[in-house]
C-alpha atoms as a PDB file:
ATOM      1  CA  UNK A   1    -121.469 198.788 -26.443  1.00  0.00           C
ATOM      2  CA  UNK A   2    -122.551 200.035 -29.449  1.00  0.00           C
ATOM      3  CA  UNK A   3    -124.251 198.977 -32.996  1.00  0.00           C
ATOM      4  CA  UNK A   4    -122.481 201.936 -34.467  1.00  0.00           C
ATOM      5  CA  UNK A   5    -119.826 200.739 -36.890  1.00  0.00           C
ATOM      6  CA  UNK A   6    -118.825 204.477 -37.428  1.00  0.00           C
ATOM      7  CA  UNK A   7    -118.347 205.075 -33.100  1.00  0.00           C
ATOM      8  CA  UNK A   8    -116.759 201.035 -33.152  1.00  0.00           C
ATOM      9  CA  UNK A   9    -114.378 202.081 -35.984  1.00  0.00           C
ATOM     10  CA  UNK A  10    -113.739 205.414 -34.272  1.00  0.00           C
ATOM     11  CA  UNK A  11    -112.770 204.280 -30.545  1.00  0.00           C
ATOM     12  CA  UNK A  12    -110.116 201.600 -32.144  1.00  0.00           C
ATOM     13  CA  UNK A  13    -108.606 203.779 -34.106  1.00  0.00           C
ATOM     14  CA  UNK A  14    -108.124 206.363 -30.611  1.00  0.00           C
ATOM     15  CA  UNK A  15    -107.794 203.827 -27.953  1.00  0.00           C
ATOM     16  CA  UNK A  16    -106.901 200.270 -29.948  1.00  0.00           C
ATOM     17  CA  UNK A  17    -103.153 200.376 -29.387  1.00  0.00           C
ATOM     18  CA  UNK A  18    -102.827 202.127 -26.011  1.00  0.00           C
ATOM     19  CA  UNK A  19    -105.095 199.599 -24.431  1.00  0.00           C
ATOM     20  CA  UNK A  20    -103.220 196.698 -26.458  1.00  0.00           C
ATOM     21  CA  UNK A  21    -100.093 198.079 -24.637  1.00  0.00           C
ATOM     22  CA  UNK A  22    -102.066 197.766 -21.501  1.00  0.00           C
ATOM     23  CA  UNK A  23    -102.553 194.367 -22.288  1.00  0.00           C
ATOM     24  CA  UNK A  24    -106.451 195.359 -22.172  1.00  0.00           C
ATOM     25  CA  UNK A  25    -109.002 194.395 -25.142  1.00  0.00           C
ATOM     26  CA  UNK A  26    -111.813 195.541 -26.792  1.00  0.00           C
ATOM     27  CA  UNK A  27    -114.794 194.069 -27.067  1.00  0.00           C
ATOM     28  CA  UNK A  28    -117.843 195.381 -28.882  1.00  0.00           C
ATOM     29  CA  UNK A  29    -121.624 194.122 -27.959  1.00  0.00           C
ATOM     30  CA  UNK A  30    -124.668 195.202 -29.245  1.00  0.00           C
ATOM     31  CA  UNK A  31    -127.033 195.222 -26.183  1.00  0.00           C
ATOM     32  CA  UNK A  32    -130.610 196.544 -26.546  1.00  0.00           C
ATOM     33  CA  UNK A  33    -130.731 199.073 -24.053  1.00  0.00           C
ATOM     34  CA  UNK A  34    -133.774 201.132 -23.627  1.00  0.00           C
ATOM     35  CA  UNK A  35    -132.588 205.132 -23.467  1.00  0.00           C
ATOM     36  CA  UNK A  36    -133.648 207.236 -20.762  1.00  0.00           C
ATOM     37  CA  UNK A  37    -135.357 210.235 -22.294  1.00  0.00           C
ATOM     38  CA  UNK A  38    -133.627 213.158 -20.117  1.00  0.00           C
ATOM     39  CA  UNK A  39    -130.756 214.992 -19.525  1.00  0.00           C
ATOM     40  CA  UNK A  40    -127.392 213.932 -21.370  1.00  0.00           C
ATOM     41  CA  UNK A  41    -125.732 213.197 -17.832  1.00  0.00           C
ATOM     42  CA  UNK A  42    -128.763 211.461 -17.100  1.00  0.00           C
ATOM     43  CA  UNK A  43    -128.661 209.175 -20.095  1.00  0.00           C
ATOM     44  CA  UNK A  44    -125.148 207.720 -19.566  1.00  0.00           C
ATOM     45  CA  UNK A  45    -125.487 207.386 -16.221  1.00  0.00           C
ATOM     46  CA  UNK A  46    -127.988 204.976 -16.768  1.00  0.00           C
ATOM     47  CA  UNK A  47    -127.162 203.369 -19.731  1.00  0.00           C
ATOM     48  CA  UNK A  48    -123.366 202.941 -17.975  1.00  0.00           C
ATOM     49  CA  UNK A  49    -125.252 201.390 -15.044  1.00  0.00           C
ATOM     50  CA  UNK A  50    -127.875 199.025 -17.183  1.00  0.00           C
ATOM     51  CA  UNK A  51    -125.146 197.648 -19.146  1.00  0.00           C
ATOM     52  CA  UNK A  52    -122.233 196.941 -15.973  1.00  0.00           C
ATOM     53  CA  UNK A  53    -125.051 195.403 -14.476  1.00  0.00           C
ATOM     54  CA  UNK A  54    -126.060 193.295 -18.118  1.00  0.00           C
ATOM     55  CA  UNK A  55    -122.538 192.142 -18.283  1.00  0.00           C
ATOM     56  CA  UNK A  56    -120.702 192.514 -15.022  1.00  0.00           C
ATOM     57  CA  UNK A  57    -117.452 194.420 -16.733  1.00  0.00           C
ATOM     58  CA  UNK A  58    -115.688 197.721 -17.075  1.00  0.00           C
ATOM     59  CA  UNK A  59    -117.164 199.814 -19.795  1.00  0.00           C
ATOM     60  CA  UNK A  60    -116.428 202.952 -21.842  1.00  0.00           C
ATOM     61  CA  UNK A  61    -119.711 204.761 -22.554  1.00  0.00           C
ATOM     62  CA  UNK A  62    -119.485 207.657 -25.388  1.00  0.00           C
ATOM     63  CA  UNK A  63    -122.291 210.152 -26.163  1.00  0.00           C
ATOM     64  CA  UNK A  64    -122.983 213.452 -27.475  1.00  0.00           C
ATOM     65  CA  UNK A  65    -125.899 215.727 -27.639  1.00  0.00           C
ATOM     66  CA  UNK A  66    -126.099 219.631 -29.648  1.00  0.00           C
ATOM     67  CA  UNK A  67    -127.529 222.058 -27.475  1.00  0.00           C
ATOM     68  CA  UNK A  68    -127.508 226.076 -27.713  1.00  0.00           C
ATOM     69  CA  UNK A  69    -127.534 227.166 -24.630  1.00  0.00           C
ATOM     70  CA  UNK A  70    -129.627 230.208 -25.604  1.00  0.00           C
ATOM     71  CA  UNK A  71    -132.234 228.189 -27.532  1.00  0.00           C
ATOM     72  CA  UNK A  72    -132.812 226.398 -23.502  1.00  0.00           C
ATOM     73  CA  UNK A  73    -130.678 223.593 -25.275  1.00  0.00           C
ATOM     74  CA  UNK A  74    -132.598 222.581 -28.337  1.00  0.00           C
ATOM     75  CA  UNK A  75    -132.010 220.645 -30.197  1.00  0.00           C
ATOM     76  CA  UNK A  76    -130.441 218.341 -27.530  1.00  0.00           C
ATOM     77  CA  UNK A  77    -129.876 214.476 -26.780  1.00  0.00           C
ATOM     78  CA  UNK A  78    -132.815 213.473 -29.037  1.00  0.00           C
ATOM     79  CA  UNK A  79    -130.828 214.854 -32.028  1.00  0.00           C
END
């Protein structure tokens, strides 16, 4: 899930032919999902649970945030 062409390019190129030898596919859908505005583990957590429950599947959920620890995690998810 993701209108990202970069992340979409990015996970085939890791995961394409493992999961093809897993006889698994990948499917890429552009859902509008509205984004929690918290914590990073908070954010997936509920974007992983909006979109099994949008499309009733197994998903892989990918996200990343920059945060300095001594600057209380600025700049963070919102980056």
């Amino acid at each position: 899930m993701s209108s990202n062409s970069g992340k979409r390019e990015e996970i085939s190129r890791l995961l394409g032919g493992f999961l093809q030898s897993l006889g698994v596919g990948l499917e890429f859908i552009d859902l509008d999902i509205p984004e929690l505005q918290a914590s990073g583990e908070d954010i997936i957590r509920d974007k992983v649970l909006l979109c099994a429950q949008k499309l009733n599947s197994i998903l892989i959920c990918e996200d990343s945030a920059l945060c300095f620890h001594a600057w209380n995690d600025f700049p963070g998810v919102y980056m």
